[in-house]
PDB file of N, CA and C in Angstrom:
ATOM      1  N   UNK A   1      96.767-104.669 -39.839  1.00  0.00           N
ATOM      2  CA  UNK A   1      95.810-105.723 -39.579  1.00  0.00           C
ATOM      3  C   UNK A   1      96.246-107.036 -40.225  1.00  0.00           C
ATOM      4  N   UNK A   2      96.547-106.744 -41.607  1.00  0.00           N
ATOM      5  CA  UNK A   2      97.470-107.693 -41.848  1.00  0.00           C
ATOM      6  C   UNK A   2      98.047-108.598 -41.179  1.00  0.00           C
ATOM      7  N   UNK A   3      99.202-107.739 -40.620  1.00  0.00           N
ATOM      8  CA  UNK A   3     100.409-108.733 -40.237  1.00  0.00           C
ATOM      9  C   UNK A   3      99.829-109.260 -38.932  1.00  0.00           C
ATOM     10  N   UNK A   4      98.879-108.878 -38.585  1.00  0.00           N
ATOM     11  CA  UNK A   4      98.291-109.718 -37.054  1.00  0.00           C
ATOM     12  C   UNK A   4      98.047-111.024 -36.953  1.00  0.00           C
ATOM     13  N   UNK A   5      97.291-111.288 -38.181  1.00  0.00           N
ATOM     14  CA  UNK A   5      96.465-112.404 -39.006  1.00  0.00           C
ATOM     15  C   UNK A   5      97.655-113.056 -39.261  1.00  0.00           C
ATOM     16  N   UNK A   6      99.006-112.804 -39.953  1.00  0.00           N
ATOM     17  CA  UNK A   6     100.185-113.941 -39.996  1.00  0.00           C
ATOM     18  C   UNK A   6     100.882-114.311 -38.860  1.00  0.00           C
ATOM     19  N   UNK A   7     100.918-113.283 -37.896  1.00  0.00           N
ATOM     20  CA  UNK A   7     101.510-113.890 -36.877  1.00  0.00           C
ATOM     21  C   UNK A   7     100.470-114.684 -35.948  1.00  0.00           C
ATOM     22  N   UNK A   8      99.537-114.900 -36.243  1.00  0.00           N
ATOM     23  CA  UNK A   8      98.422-115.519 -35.179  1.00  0.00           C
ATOM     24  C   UNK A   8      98.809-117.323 -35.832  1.00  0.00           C
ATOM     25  N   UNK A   9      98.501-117.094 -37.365  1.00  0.00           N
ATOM     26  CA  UNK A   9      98.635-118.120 -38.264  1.00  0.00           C
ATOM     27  C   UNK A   9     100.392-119.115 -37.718  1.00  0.00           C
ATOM     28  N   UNK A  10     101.224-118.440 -36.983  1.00  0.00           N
ATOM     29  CA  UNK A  10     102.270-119.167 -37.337  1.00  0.00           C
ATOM     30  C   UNK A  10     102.624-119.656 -36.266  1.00  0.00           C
ATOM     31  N   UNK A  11     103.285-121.649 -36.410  1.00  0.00           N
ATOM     32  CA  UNK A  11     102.962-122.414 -35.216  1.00  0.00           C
ATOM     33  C   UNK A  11     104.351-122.305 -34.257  1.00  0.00           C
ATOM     34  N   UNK A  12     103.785-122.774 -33.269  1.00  0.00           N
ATOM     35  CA  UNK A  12     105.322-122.927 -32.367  1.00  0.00           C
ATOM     36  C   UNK A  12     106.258-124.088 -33.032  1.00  0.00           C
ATOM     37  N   UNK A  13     108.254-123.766 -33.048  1.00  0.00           N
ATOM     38  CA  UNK A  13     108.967-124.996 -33.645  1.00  0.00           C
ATOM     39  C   UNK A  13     108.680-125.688 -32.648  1.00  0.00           C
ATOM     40  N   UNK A  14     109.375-127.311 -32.550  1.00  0.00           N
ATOM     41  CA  UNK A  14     109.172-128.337 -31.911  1.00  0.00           C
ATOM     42  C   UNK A  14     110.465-127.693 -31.078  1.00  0.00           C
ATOM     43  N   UNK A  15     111.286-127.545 -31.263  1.00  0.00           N
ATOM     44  CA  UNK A  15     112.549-126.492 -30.265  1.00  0.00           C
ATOM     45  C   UNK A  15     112.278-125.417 -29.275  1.00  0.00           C
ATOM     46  N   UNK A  16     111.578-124.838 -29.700  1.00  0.00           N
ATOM     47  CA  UNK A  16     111.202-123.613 -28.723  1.00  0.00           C
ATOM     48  C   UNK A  16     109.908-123.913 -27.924  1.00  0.00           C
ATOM     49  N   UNK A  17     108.952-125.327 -28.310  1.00  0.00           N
ATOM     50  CA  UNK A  17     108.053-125.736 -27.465  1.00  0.00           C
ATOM     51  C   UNK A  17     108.528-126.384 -26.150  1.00  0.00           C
ATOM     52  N   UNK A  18     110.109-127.010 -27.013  1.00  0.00           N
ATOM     53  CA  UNK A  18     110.697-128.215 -25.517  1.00  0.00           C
ATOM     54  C   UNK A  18     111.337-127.364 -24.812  1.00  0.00           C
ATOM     55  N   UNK A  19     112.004-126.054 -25.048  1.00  0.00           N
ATOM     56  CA  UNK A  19     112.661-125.050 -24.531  1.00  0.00           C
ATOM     57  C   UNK A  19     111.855-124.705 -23.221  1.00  0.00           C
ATOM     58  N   UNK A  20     110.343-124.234 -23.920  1.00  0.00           N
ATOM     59  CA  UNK A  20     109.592-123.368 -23.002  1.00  0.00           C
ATOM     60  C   UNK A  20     108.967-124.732 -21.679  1.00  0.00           C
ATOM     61  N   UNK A  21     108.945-125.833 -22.424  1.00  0.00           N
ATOM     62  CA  UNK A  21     108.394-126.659 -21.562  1.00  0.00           C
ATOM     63  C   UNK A  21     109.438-127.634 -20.492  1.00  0.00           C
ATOM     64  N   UNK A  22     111.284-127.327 -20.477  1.00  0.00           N
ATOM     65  CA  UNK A  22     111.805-127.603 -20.015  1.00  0.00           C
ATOM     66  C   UNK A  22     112.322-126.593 -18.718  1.00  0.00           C
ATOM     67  N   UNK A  23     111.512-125.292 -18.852  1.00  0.00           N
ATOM     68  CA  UNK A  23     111.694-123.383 -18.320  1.00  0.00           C
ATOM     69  C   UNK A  23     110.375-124.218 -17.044  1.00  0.00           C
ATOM     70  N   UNK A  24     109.390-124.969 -17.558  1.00  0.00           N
ATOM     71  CA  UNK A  24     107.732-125.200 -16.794  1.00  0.00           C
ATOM     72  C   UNK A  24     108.494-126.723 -15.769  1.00  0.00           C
ATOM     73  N   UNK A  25     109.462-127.840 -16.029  1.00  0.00           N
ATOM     74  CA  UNK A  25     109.851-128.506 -15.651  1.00  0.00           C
ATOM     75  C   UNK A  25     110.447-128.301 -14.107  1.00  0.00           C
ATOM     76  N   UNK A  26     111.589-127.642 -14.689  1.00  0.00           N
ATOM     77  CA  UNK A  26     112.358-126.755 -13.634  1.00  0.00           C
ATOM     78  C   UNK A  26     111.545-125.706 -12.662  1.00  0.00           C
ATOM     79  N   UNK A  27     111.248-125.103 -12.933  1.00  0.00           N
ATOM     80  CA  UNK A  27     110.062-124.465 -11.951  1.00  0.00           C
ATOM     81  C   UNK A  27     109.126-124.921 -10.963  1.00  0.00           C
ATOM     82  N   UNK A  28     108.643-125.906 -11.456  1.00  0.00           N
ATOM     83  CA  UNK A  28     107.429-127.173 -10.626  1.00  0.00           C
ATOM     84  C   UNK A  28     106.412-126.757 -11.006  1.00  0.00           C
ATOM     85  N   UNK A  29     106.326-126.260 -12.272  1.00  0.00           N
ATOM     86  CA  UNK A  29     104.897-126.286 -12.710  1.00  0.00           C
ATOM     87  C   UNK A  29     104.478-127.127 -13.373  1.00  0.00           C
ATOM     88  N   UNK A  30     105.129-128.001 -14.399  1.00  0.00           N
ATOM     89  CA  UNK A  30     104.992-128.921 -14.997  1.00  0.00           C
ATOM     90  C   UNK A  30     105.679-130.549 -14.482  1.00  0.00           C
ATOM     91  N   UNK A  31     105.116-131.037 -14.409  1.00  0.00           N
ATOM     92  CA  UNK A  31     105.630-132.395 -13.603  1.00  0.00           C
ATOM     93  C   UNK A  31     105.216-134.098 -14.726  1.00  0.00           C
ATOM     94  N   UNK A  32     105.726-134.771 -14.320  1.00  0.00           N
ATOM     95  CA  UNK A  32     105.312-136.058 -14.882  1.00  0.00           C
ATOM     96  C   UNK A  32     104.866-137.283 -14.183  1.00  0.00           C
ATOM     97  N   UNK A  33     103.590-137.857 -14.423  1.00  0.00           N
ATOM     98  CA  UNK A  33     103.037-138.948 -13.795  1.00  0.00           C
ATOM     99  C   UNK A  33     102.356-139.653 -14.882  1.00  0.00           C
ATOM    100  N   UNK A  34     102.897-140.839 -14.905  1.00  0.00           N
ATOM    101  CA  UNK A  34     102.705-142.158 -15.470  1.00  0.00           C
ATOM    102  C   UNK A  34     102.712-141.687 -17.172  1.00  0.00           C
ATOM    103  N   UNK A  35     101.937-141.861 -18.130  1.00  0.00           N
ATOM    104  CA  UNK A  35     102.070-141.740 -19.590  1.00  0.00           C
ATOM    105  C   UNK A  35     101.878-139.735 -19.568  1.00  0.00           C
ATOM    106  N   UNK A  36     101.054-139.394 -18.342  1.00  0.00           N
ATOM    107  CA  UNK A  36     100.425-137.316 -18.755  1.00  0.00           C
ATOM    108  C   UNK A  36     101.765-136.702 -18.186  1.00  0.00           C
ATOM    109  N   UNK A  37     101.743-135.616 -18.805  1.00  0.00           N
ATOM    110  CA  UNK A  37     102.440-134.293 -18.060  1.00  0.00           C
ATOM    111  C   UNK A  37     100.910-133.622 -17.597  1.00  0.00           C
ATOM    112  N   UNK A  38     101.297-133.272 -16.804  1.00  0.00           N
ATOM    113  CA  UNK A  38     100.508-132.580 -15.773  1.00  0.00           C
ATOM    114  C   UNK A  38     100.876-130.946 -15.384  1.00  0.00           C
ATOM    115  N   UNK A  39     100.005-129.866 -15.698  1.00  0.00           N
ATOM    116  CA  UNK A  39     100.899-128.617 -15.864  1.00  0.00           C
ATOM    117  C   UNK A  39      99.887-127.723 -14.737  1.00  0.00           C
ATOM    118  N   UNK A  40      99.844-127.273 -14.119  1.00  0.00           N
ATOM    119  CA  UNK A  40      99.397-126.544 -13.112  1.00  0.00           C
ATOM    120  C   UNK A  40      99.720-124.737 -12.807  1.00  0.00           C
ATOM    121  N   UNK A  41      98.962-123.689 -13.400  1.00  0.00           N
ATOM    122  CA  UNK A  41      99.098-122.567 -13.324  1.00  0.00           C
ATOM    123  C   UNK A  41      98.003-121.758 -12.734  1.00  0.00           C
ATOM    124  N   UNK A  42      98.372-120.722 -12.484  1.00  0.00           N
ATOM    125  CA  UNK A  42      97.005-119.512 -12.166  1.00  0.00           C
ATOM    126  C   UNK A  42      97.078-118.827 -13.285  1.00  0.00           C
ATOM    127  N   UNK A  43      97.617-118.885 -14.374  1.00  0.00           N
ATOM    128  CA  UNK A  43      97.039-117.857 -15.454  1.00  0.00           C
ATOM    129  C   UNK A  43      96.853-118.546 -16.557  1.00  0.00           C
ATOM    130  N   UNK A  44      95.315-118.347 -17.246  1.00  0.00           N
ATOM    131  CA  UNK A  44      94.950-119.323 -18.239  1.00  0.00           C
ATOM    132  C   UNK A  44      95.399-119.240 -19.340  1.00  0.00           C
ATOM    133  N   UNK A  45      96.236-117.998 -19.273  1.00  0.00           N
ATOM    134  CA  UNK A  45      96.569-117.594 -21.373  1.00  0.00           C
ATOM    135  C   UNK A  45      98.013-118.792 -21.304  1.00  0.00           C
ATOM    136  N   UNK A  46      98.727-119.181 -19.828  1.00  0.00           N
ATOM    137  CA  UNK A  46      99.314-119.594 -19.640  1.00  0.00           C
ATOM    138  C   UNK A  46      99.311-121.595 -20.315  1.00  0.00           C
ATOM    139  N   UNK A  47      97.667-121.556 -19.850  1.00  0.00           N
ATOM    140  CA  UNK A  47      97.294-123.223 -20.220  1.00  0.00           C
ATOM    141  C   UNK A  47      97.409-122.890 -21.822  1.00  0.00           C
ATOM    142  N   UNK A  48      97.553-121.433 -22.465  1.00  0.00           N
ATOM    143  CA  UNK A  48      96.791-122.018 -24.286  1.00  0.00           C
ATOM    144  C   UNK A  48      98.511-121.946 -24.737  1.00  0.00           C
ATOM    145  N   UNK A  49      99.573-121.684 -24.337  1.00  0.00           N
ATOM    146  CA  UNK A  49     100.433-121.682 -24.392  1.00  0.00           C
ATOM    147  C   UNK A  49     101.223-122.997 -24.275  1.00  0.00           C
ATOM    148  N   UNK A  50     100.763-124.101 -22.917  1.00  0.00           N
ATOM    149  CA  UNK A  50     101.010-125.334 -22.550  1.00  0.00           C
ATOM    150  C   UNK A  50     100.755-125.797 -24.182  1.00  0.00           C
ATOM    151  N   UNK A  51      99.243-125.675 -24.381  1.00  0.00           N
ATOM    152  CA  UNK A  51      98.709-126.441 -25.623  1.00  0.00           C
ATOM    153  C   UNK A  51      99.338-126.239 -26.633  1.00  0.00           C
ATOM    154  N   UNK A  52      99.756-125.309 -27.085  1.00  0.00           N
ATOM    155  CA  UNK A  52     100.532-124.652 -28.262  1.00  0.00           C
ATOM    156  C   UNK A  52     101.812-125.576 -28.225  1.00  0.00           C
ATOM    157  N   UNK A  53     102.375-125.669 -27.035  1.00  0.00           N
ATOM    158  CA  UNK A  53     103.633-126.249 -26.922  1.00  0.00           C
ATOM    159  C   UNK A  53     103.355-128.139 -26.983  1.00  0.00           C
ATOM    160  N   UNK A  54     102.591-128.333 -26.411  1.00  0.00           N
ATOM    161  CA  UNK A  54     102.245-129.831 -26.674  1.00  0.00           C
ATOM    162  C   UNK A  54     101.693-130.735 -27.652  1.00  0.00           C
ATOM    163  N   UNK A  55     100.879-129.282 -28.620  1.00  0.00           N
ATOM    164  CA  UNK A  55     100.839-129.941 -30.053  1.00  0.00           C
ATOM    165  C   UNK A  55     102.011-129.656 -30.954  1.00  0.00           C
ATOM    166  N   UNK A  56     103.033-128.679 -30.933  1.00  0.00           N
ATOM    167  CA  UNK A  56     104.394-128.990 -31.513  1.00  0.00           C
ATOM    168  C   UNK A  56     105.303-129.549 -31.378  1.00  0.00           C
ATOM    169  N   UNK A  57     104.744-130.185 -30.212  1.00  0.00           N
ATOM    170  CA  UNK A  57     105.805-131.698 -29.858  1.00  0.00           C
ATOM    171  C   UNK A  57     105.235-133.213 -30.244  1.00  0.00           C
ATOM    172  N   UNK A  58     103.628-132.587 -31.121  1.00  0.00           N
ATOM    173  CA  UNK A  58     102.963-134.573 -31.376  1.00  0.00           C
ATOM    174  C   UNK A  58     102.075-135.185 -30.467  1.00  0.00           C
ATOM    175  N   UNK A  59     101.855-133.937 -29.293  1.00  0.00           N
ATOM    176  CA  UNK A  59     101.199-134.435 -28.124  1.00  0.00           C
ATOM    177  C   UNK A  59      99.542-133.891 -28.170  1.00  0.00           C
ATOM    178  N   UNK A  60      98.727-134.282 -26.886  1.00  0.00           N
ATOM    179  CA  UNK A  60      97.583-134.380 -27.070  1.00  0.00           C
ATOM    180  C   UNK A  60      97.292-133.215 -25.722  1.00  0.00           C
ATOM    181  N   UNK A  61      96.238-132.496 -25.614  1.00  0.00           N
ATOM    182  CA  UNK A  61      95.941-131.890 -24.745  1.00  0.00           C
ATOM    183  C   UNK A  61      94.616-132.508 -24.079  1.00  0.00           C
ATOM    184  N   UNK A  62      94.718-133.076 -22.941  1.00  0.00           N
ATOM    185  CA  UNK A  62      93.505-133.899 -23.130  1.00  0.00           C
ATOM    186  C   UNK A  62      92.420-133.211 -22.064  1.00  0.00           C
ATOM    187  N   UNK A  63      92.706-132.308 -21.112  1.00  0.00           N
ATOM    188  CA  UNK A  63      91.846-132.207 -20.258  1.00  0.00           C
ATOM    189  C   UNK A  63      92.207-130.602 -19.160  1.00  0.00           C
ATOM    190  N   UNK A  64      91.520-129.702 -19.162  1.00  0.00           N
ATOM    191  CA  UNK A  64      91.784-128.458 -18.335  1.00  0.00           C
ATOM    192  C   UNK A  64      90.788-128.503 -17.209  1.00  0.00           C
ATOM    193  N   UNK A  65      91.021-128.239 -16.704  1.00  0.00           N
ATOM    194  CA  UNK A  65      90.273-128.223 -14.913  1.00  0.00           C
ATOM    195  C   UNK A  65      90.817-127.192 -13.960  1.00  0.00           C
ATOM    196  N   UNK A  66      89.823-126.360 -13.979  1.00  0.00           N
ATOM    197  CA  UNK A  66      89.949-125.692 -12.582  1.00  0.00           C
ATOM    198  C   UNK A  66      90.343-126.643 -11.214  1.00  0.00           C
ATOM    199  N   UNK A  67      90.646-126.181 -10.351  1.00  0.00           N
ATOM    200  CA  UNK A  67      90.818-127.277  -9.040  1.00  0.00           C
ATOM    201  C   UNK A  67      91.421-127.060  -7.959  1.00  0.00           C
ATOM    202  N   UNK A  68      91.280-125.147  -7.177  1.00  0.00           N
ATOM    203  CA  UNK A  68      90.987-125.223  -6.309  1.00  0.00           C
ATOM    204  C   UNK A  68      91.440-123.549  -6.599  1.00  0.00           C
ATOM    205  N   UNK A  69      90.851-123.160  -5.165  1.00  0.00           N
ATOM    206  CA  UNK A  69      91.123-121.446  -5.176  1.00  0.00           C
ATOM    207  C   UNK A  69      92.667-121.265  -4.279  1.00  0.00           C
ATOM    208  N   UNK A  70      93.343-120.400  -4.415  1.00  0.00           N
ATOM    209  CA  UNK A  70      94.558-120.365  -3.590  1.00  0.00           C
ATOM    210  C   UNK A  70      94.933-119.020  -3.495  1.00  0.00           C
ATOM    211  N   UNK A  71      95.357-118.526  -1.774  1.00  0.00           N
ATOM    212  CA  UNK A  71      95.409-116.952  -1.650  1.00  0.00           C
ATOM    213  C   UNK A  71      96.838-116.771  -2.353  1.00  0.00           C
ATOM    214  N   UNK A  72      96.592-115.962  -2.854  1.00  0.00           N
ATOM    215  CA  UNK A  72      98.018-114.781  -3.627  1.00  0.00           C
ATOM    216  C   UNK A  72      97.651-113.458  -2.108  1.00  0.00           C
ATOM    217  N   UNK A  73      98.372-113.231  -1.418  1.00  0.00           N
ATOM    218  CA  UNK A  73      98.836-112.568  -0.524  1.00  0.00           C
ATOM    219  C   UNK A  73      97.457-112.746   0.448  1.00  0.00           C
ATOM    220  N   UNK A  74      97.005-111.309   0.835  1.00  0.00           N
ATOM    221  CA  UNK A  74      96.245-111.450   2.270  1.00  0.00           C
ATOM    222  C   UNK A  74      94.568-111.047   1.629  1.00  0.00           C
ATOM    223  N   UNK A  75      94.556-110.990   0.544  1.00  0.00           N
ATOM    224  CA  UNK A  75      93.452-110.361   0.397  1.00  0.00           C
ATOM    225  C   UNK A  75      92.731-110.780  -1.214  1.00  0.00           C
ATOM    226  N   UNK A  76      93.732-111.627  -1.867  1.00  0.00           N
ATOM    227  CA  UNK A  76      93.052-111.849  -3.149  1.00  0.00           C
ATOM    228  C   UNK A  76      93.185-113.493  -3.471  1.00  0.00           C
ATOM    229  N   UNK A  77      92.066-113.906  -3.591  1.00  0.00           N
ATOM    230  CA  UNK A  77      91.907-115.259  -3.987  1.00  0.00           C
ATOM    231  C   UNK A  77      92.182-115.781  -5.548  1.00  0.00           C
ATOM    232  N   UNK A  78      92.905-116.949  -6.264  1.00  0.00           N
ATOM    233  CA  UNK A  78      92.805-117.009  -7.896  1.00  0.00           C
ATOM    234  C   UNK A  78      92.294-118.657  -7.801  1.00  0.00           C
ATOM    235  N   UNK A  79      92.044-118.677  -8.820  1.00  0.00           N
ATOM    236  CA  UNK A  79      92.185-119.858  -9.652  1.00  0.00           C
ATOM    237  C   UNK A  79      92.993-120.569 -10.172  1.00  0.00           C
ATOM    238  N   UNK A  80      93.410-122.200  -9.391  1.00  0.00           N
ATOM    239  CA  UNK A  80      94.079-122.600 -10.185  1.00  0.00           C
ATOM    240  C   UNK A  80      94.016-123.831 -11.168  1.00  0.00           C
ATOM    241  N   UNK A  81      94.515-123.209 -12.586  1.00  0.00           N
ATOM    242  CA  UNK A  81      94.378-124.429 -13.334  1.00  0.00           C
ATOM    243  C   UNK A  81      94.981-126.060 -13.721  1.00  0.00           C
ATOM    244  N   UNK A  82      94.566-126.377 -13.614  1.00  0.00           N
ATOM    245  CA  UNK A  82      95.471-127.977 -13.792  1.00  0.00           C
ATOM    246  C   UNK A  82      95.079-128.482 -15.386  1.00  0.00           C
ATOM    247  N   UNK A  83      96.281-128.704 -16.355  1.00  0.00           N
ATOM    248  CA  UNK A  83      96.077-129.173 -17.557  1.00  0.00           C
ATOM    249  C   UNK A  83      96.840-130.397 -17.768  1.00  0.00           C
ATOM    250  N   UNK A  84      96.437-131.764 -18.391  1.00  0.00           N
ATOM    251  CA  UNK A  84      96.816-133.196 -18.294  1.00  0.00           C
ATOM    252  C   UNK A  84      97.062-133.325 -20.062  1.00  0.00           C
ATOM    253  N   UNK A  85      98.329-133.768 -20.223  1.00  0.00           N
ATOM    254  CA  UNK A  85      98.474-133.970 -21.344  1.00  0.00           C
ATOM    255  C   UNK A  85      99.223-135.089 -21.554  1.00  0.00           C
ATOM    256  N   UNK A  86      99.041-135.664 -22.846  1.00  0.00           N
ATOM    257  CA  UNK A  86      99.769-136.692 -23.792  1.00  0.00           C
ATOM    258  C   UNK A  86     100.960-136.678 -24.763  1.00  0.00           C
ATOM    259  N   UNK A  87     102.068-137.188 -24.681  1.00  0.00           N
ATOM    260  CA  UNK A  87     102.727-137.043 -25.763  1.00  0.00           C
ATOM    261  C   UNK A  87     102.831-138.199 -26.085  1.00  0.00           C
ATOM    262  N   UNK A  88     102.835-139.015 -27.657  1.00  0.00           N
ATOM    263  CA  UNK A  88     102.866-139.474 -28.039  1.00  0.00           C
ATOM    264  C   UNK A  88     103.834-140.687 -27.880  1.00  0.00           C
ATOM    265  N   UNK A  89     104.995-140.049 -28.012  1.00  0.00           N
ATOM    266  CA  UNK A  89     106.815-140.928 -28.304  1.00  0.00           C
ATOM    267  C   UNK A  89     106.826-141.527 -26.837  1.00  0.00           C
ATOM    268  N   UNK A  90     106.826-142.923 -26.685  1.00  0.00           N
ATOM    269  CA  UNK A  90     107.131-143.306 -25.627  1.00  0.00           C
ATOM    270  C   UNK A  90     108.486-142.660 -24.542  1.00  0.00           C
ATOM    271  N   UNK A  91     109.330-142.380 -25.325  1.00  0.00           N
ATOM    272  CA  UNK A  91     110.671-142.354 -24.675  1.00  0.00           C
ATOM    273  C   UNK A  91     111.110-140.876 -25.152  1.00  0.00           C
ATOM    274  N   UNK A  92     110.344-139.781 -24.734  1.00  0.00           N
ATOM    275  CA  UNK A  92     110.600-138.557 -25.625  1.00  0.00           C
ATOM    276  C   UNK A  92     111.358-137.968 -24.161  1.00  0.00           C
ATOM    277  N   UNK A  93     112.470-136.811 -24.806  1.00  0.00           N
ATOM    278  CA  UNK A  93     113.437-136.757 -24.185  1.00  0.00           C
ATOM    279  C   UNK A  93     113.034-135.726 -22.977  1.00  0.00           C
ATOM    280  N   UNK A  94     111.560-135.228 -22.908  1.00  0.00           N
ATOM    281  CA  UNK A  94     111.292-134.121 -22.127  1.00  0.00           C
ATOM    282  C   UNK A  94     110.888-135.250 -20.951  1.00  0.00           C
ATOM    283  N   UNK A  95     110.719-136.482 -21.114  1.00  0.00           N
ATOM    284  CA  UNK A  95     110.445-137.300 -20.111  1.00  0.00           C
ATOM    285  C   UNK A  95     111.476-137.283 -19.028  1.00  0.00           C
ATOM    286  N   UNK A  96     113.056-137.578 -19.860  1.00  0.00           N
ATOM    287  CA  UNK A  96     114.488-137.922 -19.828  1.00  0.00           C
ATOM    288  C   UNK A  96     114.853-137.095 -18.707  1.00  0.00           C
ATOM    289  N   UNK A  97     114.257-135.700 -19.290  1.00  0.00           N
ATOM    290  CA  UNK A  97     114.767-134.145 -18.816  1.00  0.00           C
ATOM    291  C   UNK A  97     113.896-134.431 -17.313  1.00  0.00           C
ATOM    292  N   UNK A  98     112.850-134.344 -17.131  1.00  0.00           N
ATOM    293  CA  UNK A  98     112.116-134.396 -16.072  1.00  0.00           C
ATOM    294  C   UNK A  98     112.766-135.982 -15.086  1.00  0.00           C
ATOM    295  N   UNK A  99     113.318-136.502 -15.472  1.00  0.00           N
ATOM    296  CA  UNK A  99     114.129-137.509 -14.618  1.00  0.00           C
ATOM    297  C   UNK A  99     115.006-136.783 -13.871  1.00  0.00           C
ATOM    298  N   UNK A 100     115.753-135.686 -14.462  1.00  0.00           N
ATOM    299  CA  UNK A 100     116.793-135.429 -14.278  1.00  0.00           C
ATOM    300  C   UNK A 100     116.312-134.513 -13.456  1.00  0.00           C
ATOM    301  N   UNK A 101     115.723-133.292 -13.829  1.00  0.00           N
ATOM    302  CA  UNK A 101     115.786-132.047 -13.106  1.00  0.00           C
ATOM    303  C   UNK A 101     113.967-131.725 -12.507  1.00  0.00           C
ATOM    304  N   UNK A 102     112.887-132.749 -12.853  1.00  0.00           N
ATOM    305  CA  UNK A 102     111.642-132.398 -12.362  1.00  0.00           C
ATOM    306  C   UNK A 102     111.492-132.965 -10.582  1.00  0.00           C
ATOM    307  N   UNK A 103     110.320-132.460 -10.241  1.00  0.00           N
ATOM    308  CA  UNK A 103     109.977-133.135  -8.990  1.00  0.00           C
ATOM    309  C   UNK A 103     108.660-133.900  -8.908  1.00  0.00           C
ATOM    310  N   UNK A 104     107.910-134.777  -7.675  1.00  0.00           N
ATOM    311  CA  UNK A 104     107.153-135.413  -7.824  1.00  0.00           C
ATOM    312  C   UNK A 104     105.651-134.724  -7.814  1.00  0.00           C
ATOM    313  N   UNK A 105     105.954-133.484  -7.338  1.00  0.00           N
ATOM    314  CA  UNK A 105     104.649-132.584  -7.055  1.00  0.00           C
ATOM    315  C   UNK A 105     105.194-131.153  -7.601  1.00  0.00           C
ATOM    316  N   UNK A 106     104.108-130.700  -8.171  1.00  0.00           N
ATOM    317  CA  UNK A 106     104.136-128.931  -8.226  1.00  0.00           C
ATOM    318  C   UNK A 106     104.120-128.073  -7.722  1.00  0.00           C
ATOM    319  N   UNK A 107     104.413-126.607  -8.028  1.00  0.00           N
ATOM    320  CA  UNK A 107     104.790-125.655  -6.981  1.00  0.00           C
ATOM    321  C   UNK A 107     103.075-125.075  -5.935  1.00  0.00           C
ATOM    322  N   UNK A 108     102.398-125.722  -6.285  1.00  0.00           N
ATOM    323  CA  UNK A 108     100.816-125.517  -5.806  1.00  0.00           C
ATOM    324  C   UNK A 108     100.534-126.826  -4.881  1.00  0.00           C
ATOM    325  N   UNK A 109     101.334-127.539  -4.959  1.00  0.00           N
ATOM    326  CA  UNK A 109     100.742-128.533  -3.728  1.00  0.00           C
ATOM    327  C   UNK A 109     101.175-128.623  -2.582  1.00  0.00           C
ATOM    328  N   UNK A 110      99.790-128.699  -1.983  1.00  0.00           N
ATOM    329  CA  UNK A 110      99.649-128.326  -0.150  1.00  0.00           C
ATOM    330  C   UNK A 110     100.901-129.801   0.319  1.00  0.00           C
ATOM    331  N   UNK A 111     101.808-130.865  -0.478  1.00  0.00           N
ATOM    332  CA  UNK A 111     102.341-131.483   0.349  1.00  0.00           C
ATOM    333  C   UNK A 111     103.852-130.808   0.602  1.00  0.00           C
ATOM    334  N   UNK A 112     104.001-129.915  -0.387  1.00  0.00           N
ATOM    335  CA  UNK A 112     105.475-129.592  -0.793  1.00  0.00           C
ATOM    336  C   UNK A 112     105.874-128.598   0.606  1.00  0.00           C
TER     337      UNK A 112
END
């Protein structure tokens, strides 16, 4: 029981947050528009994970929203979440990265 309680206690590095959030870039789940990253999933343990990663980078989590239902095959409907966040550093390099290898929309939008 112990050791549950320390590993709950211990934060994400600022390395393995830009890691996991450069894995969300590449994918099209995570995208960039104007000052927010914008992160878009169907699984919510998924958004506390975003957060985890965006406060070990200095950033702000500012807003979670459901925002629309979408079929997963022929018979089951989910939820998907949209989370809007802040990072601080004007010129932070996950911006840089998303120049390079992000797109303008996520893997959930009806334009793609």
């Amino acid at each position: 029981m112990l050791m549950q309680l320390e590993t709950k206690s211990v934060k994400m590095l600022p390395p393995q947050a830009e890691r996991k959030m450069r894995c969300w870039v590449r994918s099209r789940h995570l995208i960039c528009s104007g000052h927010f990253f914008i992160f878009e999933t169907v699984e919510y343990t998924t958004i506390e994970r975003f957060a985890e990663c965006v406060a070990a980078l200095g950033g702000t989590l500012i807003s979670v929203e459901p925002i629309n239902k979408i079929w997963m095959g022929a018979h089951r409907q989910v939820i998907l979440y949209q989370a809007k966040a802040s990072l601080h550093t004007p010129h932070h390099t996950l911006k840089q990265y998303w120049i390079k290898y992000g797109g303008f929309y996520t893997r959930f939008d009806e334009r793609c």
